[in-house]
C-alpha atoms as a PDB file:
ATOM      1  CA  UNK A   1     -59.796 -94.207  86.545  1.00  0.00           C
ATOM      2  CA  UNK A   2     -63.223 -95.748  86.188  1.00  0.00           C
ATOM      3  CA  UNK A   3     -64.452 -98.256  83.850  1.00  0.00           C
ATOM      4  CA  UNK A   4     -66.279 -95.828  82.055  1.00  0.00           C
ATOM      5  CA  UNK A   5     -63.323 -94.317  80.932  1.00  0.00           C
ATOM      6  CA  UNK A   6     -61.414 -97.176  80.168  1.00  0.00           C
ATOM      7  CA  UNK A   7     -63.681 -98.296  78.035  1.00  0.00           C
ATOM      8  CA  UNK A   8     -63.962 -94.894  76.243  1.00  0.00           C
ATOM      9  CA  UNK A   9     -59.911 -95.241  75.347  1.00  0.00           C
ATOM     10  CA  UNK A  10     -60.443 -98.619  74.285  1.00  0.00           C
ATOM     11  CA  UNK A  11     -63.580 -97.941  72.182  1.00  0.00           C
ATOM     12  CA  UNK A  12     -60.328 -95.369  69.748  1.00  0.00           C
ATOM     13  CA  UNK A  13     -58.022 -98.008  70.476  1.00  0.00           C
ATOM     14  CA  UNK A  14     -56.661 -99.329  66.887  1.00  0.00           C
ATOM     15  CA  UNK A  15     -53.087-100.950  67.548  1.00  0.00           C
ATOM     16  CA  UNK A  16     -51.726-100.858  71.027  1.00  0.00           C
ATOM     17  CA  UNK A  17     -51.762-101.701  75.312  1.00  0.00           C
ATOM     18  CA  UNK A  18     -52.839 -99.692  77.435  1.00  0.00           C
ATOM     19  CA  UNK A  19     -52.094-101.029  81.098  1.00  0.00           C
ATOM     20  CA  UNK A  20     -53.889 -99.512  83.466  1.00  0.00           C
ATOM     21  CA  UNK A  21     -52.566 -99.734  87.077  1.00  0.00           C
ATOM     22  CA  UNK A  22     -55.031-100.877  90.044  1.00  0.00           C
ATOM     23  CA  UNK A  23     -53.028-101.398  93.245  1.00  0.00           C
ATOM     24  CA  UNK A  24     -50.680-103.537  93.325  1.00  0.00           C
ATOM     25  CA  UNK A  25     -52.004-104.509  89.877  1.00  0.00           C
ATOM     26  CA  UNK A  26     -51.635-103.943  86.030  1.00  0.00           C
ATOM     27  CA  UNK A  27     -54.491-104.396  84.075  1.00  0.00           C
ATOM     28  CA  UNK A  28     -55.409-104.820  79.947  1.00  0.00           C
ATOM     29  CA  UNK A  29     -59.180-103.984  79.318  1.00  0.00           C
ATOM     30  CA  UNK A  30     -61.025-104.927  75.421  1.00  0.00           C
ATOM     31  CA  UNK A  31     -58.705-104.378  72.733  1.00  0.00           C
ATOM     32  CA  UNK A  32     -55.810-104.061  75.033  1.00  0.00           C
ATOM     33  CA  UNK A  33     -56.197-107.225  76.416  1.00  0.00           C
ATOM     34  CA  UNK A  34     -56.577-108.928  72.849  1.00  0.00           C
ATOM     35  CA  UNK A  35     -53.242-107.122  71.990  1.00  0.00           C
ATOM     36  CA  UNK A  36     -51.754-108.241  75.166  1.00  0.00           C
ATOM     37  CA  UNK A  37     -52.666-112.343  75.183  1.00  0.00           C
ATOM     38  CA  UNK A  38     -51.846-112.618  71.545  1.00  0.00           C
ATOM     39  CA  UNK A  39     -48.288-110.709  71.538  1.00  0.00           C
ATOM     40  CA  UNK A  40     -47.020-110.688  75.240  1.00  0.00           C
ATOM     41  CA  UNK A  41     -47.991-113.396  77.369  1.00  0.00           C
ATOM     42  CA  UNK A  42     -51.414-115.382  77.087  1.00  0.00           C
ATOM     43  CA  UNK A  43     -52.673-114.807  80.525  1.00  0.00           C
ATOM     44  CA  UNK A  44     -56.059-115.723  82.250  1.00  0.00           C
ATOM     45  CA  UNK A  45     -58.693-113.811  80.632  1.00  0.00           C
ATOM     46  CA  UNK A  46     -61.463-112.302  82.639  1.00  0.00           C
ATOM     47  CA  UNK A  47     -65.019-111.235  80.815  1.00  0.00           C
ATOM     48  CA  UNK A  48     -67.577-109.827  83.613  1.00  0.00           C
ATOM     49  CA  UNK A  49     -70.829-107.753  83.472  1.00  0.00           C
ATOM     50  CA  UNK A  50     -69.973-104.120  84.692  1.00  0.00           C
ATOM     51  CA  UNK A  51     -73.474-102.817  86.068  1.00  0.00           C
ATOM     52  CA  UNK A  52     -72.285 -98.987  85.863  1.00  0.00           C
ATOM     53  CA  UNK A  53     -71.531 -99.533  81.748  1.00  0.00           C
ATOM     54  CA  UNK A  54     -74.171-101.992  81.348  1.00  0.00           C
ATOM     55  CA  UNK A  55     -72.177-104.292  79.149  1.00  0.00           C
ATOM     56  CA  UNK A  56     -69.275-107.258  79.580  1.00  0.00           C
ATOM     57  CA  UNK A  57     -66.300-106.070  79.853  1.00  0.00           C
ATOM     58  CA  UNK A  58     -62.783-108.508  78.851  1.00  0.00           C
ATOM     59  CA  UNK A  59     -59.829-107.580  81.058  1.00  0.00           C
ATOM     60  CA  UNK A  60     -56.743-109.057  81.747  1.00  0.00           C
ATOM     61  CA  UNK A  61     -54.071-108.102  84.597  1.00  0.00           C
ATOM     62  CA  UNK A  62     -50.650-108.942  86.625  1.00  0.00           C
ATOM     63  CA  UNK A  63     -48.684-108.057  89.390  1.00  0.00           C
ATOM     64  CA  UNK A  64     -46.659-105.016  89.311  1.00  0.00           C
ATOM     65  CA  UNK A  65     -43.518-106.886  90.079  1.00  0.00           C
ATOM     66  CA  UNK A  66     -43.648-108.833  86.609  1.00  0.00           C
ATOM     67  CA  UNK A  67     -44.272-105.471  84.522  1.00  0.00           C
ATOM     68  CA  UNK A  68     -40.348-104.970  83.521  1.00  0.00           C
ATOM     69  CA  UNK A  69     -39.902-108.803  83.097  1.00  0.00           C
ATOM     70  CA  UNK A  70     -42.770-109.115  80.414  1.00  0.00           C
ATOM     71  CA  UNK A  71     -41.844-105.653  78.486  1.00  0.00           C
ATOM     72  CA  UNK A  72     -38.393-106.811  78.455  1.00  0.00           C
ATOM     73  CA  UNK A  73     -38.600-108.341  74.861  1.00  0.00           C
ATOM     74  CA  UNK A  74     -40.473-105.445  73.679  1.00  0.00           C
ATOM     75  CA  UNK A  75     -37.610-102.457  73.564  1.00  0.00           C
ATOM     76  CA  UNK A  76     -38.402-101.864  69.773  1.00  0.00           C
ATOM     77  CA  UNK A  77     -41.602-100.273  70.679  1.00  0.00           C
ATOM     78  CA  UNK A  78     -42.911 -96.856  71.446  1.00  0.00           C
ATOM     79  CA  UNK A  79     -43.530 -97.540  75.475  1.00  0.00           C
ATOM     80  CA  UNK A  80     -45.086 -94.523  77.124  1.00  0.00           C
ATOM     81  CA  UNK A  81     -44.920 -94.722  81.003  1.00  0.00           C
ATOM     82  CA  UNK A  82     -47.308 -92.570  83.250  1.00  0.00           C
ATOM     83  CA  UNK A  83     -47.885 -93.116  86.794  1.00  0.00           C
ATOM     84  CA  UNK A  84     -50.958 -95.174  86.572  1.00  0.00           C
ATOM     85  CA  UNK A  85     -51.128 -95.846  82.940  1.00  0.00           C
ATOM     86  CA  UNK A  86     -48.214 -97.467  80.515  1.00  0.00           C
ATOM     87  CA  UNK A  87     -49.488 -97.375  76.745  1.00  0.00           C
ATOM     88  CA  UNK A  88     -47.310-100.191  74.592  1.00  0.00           C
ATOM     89  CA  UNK A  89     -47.850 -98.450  70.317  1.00  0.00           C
ATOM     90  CA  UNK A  90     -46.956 -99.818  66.878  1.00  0.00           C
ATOM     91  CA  UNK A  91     -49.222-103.207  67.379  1.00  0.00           C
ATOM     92  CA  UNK A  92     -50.965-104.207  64.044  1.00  0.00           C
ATOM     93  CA  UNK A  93     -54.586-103.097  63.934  1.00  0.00           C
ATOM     94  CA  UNK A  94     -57.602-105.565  64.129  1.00  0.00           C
ATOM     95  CA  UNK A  95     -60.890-105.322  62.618  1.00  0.00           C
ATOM     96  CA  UNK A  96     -63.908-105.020  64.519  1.00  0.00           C
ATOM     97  CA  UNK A  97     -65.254-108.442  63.644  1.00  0.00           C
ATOM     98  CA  UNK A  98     -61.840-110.162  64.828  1.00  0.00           C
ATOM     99  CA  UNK A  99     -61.641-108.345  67.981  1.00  0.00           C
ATOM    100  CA  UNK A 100     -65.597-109.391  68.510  1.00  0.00           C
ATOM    101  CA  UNK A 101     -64.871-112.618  67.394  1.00  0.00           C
ATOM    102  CA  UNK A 102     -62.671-113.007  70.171  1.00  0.00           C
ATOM    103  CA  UNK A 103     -64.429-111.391  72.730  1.00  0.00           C
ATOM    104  CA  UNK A 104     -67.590-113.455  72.320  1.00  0.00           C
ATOM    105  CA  UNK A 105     -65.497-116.660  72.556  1.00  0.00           C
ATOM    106  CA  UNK A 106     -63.999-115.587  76.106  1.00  0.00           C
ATOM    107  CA  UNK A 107     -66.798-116.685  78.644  1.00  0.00           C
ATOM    108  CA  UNK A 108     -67.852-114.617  81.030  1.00  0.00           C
ATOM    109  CA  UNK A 109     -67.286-115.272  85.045  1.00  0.00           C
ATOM    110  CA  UNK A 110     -70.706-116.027  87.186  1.00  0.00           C
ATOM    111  CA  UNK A 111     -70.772-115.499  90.548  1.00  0.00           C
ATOM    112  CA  UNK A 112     -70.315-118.986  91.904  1.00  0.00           C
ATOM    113  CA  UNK A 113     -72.556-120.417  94.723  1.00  0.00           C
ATOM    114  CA  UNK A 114     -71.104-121.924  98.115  1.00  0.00           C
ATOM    115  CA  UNK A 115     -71.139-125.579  97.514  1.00  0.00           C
ATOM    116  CA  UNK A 116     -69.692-127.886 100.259  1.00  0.00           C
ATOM    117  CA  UNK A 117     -66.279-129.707  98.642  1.00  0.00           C
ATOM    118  CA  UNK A 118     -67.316-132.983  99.280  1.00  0.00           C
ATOM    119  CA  UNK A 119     -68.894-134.926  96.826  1.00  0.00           C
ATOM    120  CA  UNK A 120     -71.564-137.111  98.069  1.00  0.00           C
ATOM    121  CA  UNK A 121     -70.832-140.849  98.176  1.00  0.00           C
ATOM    122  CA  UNK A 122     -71.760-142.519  95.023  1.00  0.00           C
ATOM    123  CA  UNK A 123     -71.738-146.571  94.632  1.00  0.00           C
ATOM    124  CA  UNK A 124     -68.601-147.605  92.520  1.00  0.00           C
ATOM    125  CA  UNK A 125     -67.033-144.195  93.779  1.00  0.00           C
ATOM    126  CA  UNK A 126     -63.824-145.105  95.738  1.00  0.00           C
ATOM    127  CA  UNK A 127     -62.797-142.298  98.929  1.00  0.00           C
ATOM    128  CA  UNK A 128     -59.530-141.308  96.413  1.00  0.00           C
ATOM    129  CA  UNK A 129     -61.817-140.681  93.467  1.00  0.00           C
ATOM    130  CA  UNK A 130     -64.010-138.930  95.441  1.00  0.00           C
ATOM    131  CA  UNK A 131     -61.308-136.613  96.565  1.00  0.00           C
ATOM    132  CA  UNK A 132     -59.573-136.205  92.892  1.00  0.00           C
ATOM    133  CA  UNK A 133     -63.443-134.981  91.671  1.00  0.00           C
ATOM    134  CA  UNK A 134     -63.132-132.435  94.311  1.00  0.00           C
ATOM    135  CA  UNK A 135     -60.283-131.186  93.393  1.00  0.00           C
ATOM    136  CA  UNK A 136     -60.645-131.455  89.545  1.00  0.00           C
ATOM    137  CA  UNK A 137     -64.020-128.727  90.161  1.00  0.00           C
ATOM    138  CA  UNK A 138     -62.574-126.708  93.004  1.00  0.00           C
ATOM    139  CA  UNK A 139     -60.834-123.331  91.394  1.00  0.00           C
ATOM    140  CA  UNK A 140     -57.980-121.812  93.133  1.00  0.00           C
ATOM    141  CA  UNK A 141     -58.314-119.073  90.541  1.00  0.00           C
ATOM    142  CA  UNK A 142     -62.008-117.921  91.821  1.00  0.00           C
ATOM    143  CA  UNK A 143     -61.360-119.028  95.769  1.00  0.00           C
ATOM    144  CA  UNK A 144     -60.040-117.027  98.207  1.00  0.00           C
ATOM    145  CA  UNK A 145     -56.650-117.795 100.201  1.00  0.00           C
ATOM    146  CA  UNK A 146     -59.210-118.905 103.131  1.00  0.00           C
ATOM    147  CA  UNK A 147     -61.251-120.645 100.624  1.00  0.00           C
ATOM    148  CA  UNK A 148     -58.043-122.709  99.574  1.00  0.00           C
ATOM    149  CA  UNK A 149     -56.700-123.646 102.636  1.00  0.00           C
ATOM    150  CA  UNK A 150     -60.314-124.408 103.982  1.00  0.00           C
ATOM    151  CA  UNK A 151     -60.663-126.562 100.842  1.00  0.00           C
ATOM    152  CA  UNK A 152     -56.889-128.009 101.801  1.00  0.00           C
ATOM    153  CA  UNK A 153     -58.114-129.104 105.445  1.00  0.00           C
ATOM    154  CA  UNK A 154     -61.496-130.845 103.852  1.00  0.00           C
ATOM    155  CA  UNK A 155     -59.196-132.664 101.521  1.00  0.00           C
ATOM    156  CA  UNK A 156     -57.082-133.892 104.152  1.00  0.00           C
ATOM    157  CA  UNK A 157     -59.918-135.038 106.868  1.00  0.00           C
ATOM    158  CA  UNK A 158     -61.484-137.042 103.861  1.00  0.00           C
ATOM    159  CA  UNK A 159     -57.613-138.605 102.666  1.00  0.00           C
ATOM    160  CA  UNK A 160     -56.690-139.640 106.678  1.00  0.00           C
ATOM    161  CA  UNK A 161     -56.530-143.193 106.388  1.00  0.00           C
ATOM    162  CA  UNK A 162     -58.633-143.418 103.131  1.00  0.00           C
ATOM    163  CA  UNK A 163     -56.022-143.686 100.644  1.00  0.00           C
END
């Protein structure tokens, strides 16, 4: 299902999730991903400029193998389970300026340039604080696994003997 679309079921949206499912993936677009953070589980919220839609876009998502775990607690609602799409009813609705209210607070992700992860030396800068300045601005979240453990070898060439 394209984003288009999504956002065309969100746009009627008034009171529940809608999960959609992208590979091994679940994901909460717009309302559905207000719905989910505030009642389910307040996970990492994504807000990115979708080209095709011209306009940013708020999504949330998890892997497949945590869906039954986080509907567990939520047996008292209407769940309706397709094969690519589980829609979660009987939420309270939210007013427009709420749900924009949140939205506009949720910042959106830039494409980050490839910096080098070590910091240059500064005087009054010791090796270790150095190292714990790289760390505090590297993201895991944005990085790739090669990214990471690339990051994880720089770390450790700059800590041999240093700290």
């Amino acid at each position: 299902m394209g984003i288009s679309e999504i956002l065309s079921r969100e746009a009627a949206n008034t009171g529940s999730i809608i999960l959609f499912k992208e590979g091994i993936f679940w994901r909460a677009y717009e309302r559905s991903a207000f719905f989910f953070v505030s009642y389910i589980k307040a996970y990492r919220l994504t807000k990115r400029y979708f080209k095709n839609v011209g306009c940013e876009v708020v999504y949330c998502g998890f892997p497949h193998t945590a869906l039954n775990e986080l509907l567990a607690n939520y047996s008292n609602k209407e769940v309706i389970r397709e094969e690519s799409m589980i829609s979660i009813y009987s939420f309270e609705q939210v007013e427009n300026d709420r749900f924009n209210d949140w939205k506009n607070g949720v910042s959106v992700v830039a494409k980050e340039e490839k910096i080098g992860y070590a910091l240059p030396n500064v005087c009054g800068i010791s090796r270790k604080e150095e190292v714990l300045q790289s760390i505090r601005s590297f993201r895991v979240v944005n990085s790739t696994p090669l990214e990471c453990q690339q990051f994880l070898i720089e770390m450790q060439k700059q800590l041999d003997g240093a700290v």
